[in-house]
C-alpha atoms as a PDB file:
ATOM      1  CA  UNK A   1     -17.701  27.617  -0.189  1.00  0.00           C
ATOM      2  CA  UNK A   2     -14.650  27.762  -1.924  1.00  0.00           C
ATOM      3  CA  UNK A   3     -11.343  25.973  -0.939  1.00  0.00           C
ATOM      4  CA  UNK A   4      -9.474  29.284  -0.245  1.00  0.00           C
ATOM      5  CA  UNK A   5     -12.826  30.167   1.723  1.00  0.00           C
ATOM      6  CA  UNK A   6     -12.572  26.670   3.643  1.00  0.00           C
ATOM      7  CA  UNK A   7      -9.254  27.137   4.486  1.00  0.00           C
ATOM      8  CA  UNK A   8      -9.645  30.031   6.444  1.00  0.00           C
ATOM      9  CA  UNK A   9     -12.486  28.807   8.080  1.00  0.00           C
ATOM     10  CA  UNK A  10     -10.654  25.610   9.389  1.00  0.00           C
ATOM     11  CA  UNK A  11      -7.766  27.742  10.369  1.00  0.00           C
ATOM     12  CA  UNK A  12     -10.056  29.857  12.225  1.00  0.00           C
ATOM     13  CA  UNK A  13     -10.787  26.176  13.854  1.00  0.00           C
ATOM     14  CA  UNK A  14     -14.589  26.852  12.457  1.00  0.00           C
ATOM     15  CA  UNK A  15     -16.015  22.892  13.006  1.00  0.00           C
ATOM     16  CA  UNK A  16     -18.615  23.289  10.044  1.00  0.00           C
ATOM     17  CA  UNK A  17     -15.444  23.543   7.913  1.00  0.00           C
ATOM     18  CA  UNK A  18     -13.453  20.798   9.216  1.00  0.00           C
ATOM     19  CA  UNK A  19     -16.625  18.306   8.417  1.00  0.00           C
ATOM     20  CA  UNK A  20     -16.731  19.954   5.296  1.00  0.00           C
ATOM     21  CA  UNK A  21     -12.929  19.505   4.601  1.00  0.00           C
ATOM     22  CA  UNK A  22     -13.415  16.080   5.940  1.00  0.00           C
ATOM     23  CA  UNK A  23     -16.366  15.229   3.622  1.00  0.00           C
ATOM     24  CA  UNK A  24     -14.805  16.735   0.512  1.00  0.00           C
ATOM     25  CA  UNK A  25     -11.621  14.571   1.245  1.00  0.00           C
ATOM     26  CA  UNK A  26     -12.255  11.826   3.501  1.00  0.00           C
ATOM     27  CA  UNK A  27     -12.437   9.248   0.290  1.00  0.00           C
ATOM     28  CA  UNK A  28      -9.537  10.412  -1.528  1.00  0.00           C
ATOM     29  CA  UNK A  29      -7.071  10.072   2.067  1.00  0.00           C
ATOM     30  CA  UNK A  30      -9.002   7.025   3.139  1.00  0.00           C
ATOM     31  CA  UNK A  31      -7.781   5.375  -0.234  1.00  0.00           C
ATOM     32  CA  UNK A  32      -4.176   6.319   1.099  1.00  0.00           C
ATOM     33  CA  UNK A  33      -4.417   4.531   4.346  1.00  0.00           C
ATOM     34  CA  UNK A  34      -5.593   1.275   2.778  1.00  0.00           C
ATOM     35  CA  UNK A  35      -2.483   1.942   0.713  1.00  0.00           C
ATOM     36  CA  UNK A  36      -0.199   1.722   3.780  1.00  0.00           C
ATOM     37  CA  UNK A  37      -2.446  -0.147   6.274  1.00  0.00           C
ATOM     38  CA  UNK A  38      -2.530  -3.643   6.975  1.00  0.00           C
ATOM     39  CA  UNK A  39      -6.297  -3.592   7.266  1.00  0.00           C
ATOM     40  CA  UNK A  40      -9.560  -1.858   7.095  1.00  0.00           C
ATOM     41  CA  UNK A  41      -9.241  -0.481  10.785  1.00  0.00           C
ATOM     42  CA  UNK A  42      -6.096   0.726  10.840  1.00  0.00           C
ATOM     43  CA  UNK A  43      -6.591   2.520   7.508  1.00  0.00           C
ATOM     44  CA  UNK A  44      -9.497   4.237   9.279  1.00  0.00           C
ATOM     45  CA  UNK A  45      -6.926   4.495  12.537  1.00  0.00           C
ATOM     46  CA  UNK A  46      -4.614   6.331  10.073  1.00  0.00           C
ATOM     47  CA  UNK A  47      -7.054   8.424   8.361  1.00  0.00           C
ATOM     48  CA  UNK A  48      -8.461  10.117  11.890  1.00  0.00           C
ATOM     49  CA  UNK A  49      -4.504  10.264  12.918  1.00  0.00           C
ATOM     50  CA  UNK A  50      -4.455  12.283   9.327  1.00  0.00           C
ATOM     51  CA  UNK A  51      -7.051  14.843   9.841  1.00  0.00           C
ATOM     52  CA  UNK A  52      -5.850  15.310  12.904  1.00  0.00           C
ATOM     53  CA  UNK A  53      -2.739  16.335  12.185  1.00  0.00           C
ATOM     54  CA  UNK A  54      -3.843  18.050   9.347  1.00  0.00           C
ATOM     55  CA  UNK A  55      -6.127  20.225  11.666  1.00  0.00           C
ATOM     56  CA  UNK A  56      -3.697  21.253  14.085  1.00  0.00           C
ATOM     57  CA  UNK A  57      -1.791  22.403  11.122  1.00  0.00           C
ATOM     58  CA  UNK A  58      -3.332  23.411   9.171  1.00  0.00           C
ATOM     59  CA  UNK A  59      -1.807  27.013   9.910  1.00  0.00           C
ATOM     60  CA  UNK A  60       1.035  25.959   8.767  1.00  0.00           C
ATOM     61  CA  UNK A  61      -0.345  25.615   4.816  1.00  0.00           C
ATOM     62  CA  UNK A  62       0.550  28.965   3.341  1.00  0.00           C
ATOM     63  CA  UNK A  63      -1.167  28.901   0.127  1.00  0.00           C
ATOM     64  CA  UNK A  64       2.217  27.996  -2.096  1.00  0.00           C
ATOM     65  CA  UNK A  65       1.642  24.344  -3.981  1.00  0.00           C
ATOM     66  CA  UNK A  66      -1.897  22.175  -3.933  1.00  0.00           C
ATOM     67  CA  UNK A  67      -3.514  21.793  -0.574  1.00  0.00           C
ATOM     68  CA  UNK A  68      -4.858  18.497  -1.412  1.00  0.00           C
ATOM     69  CA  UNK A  69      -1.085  17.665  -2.100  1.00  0.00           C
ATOM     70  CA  UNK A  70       0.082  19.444   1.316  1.00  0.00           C
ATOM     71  CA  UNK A  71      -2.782  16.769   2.840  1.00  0.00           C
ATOM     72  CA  UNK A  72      -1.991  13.876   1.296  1.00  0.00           C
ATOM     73  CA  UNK A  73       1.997  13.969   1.988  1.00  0.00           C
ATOM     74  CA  UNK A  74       0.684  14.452   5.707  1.00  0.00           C
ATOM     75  CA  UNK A  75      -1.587  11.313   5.319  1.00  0.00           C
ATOM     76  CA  UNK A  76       1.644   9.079   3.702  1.00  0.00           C
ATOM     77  CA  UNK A  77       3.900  10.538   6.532  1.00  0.00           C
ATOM     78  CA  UNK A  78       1.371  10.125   9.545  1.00  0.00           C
ATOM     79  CA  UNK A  79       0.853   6.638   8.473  1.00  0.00           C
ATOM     80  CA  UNK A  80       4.820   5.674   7.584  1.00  0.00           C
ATOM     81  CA  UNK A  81       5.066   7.394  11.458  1.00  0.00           C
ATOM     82  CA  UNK A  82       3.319   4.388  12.864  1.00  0.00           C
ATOM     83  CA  UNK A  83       5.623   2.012  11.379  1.00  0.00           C
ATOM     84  CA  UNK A  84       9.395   4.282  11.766  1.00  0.00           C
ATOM     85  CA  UNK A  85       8.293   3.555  15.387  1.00  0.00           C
ATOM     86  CA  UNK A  86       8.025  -0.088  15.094  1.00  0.00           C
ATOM     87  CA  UNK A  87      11.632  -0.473  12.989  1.00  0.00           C
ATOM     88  CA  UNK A  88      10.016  -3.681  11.237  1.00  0.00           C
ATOM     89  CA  UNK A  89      12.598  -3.639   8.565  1.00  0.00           C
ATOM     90  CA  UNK A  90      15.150  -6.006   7.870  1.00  0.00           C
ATOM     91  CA  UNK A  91      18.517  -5.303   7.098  1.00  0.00           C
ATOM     92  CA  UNK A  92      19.766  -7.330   4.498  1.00  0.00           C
ATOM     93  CA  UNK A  93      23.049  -8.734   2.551  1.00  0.00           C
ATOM     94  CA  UNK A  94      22.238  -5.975   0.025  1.00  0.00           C
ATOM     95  CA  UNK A  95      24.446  -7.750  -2.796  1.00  0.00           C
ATOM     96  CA  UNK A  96      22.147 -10.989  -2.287  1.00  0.00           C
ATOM     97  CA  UNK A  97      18.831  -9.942  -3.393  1.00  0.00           C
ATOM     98  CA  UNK A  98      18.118  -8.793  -7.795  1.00  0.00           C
ATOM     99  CA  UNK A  99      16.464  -6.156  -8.369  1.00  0.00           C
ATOM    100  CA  UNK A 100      12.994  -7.351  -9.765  1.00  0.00           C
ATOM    101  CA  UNK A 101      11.498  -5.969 -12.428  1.00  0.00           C
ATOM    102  CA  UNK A 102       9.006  -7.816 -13.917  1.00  0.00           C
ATOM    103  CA  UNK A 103       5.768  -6.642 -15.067  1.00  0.00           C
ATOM    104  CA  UNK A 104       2.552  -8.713 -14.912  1.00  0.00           C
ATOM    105  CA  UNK A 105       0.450  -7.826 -17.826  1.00  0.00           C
ATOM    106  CA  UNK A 106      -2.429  -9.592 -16.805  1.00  0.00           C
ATOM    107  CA  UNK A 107      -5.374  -6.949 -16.303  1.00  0.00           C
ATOM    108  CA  UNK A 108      -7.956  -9.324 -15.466  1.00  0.00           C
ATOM    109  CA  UNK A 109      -6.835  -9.979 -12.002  1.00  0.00           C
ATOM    110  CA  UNK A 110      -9.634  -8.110  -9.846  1.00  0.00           C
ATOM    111  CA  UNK A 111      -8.740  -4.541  -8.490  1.00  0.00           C
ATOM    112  CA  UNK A 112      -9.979  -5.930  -4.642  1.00  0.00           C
ATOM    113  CA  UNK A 113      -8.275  -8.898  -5.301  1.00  0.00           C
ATOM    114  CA  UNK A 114      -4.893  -6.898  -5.730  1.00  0.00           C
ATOM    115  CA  UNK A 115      -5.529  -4.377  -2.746  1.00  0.00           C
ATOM    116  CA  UNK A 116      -6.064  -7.772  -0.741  1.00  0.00           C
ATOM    117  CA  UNK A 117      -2.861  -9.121  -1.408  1.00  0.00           C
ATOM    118  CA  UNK A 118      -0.792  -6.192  -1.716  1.00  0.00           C
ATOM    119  CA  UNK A 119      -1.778  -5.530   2.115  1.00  0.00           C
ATOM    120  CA  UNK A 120      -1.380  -8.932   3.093  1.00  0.00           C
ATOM    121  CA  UNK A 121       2.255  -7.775   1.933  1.00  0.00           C
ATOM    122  CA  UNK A 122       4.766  -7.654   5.851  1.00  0.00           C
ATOM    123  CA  UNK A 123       4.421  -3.974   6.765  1.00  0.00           C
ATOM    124  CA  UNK A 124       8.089  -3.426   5.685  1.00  0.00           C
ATOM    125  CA  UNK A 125       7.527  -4.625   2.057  1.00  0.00           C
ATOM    126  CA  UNK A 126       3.971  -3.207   1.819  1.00  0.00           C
ATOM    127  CA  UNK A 127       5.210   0.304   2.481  1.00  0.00           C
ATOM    128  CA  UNK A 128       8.191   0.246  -0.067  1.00  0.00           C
ATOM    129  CA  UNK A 129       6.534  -1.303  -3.006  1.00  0.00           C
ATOM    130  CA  UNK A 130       3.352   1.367  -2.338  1.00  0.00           C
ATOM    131  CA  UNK A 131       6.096   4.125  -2.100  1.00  0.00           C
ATOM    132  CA  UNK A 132       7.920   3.639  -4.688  1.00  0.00           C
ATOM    133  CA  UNK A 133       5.647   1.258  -7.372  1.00  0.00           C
ATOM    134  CA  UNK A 134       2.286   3.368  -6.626  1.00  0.00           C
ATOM    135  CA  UNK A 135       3.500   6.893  -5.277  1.00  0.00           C
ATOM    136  CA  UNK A 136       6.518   6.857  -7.533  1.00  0.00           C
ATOM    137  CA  UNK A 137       9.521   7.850  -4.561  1.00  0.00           C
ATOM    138  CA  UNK A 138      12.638   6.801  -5.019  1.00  0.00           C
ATOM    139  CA  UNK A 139      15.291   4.097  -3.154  1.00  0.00           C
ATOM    140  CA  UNK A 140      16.826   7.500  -1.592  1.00  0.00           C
ATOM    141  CA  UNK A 141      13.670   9.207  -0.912  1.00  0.00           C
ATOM    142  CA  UNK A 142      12.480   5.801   0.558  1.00  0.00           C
ATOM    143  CA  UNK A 143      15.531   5.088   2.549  1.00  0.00           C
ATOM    144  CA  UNK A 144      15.143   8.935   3.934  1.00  0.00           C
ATOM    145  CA  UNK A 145      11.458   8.362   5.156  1.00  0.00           C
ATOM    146  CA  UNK A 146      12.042   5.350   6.898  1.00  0.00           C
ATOM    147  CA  UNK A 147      15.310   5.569   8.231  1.00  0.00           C
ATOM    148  CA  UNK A 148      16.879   2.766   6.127  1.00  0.00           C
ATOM    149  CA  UNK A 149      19.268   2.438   3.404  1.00  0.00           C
ATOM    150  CA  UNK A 150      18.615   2.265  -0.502  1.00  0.00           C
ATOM    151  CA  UNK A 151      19.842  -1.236  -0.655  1.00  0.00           C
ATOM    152  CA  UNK A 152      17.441  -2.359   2.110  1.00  0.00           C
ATOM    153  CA  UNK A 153      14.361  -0.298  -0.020  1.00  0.00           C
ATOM    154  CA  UNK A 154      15.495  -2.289  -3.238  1.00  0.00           C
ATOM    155  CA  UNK A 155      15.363  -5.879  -1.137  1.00  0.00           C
ATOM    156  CA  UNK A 156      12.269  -5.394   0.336  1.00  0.00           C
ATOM    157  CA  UNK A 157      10.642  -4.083  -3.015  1.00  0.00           C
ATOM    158  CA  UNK A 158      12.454  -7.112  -4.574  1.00  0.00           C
ATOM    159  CA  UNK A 159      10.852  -9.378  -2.146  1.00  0.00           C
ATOM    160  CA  UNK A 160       7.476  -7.908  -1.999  1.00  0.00           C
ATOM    161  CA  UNK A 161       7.306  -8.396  -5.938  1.00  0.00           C
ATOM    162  CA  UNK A 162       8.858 -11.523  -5.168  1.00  0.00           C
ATOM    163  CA  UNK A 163       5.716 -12.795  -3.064  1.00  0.00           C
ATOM    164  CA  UNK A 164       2.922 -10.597  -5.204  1.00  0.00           C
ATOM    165  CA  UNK A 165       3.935 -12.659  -8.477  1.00  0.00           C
ATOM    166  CA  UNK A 166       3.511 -16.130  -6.673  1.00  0.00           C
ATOM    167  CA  UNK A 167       0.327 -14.734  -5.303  1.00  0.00           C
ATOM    168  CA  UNK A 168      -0.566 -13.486  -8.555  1.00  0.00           C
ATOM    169  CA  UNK A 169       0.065 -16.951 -10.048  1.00  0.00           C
ATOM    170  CA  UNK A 170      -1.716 -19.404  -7.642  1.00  0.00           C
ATOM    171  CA  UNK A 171      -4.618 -17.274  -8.132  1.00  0.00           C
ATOM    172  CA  UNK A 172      -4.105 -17.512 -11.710  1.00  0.00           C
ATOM    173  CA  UNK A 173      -4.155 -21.605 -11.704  1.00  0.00           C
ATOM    174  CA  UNK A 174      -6.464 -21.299  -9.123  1.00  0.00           C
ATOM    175  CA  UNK A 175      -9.095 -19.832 -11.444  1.00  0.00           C
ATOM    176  CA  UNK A 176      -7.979 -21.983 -14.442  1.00  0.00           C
END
């Protein structure tokens, strides 16, 4: 069955296509969750919250741009949802914190090792540095998402490089 094909069908609210839609992207939008969940269950938490959504709207995907695009902004959003509701940012002295920008060039570090401590990141500083480091948003786009300010996206992104680099280096002498 084709996408186009599968589409209709899940619009049609056809279940053999949803668990086909489901199968074909279950991995890709799981991978998203762990990107923006604390843990293993609530990325799971997230990704049924996704397909959800995605199901009951599916109607609302009109064929213009990728669909697997379309799903994955609605997997990003329903998970950011979660944590709008909580307001777990902090607001800052904006002028206080530099803007960090150092790169660690050390590709040896294991990939689970870096998913581990990147979600062992607060949820504030988790979701900033994954939105704008590894989904490429800016402070403004940030700020707009979560209902904070650019200043407050650039301290927490600060901070959570901040705490990844000492991370990064005790595991470093660790394994020395």
């Amino acid at each position: 069955m084709t996408l186009e094909e599968l589409i209709i069908q899940c619009k049609k609210q056809n279940i053999a296509a949803q668990e086909e839609l489901y199968k074909r992207y279950s991995n890709t939008l799981f991978s998203i969750c762990l990107k923006y969940s604390p843990n293993y269950a609530e990325a799971q938490d997230n990704l049924q919250d996704s397909f959800l959504t995605i199901f009951n709207r599916i109607e609302q995907f009109k064929g213009k741009g990728s669909f697997e695009g379309w799903i994955k902004r609605i997997t990003v959003n329903t998970a950011l949802q979660k944590y709008r509701k909580q307001r777990t940012f902090d607001i800052t002295n904006e002028e206080r914190i530099e803007d960090v920008d150092e790169v660690i060039e050390d590709n040896s570090l294991p990939l689970d090792f870096l998913l581990k401590i990147i979600q062992e990141l607060p949820d504030r500083y988790r979701l900033v540095f994954n939105l704008y480091v590894l989904d490429g948003y800016s402070h403004k786009e940030i700020g707009n998402m979560l209902g904070i300010s650019d200043g407050t996206s650039k301290s927490n992104l600060a901070r959570a490089r901040m705490i990844l680099k000492q991370k990064i280096e005790t595991y470093n002498k660790e394994q020395s």
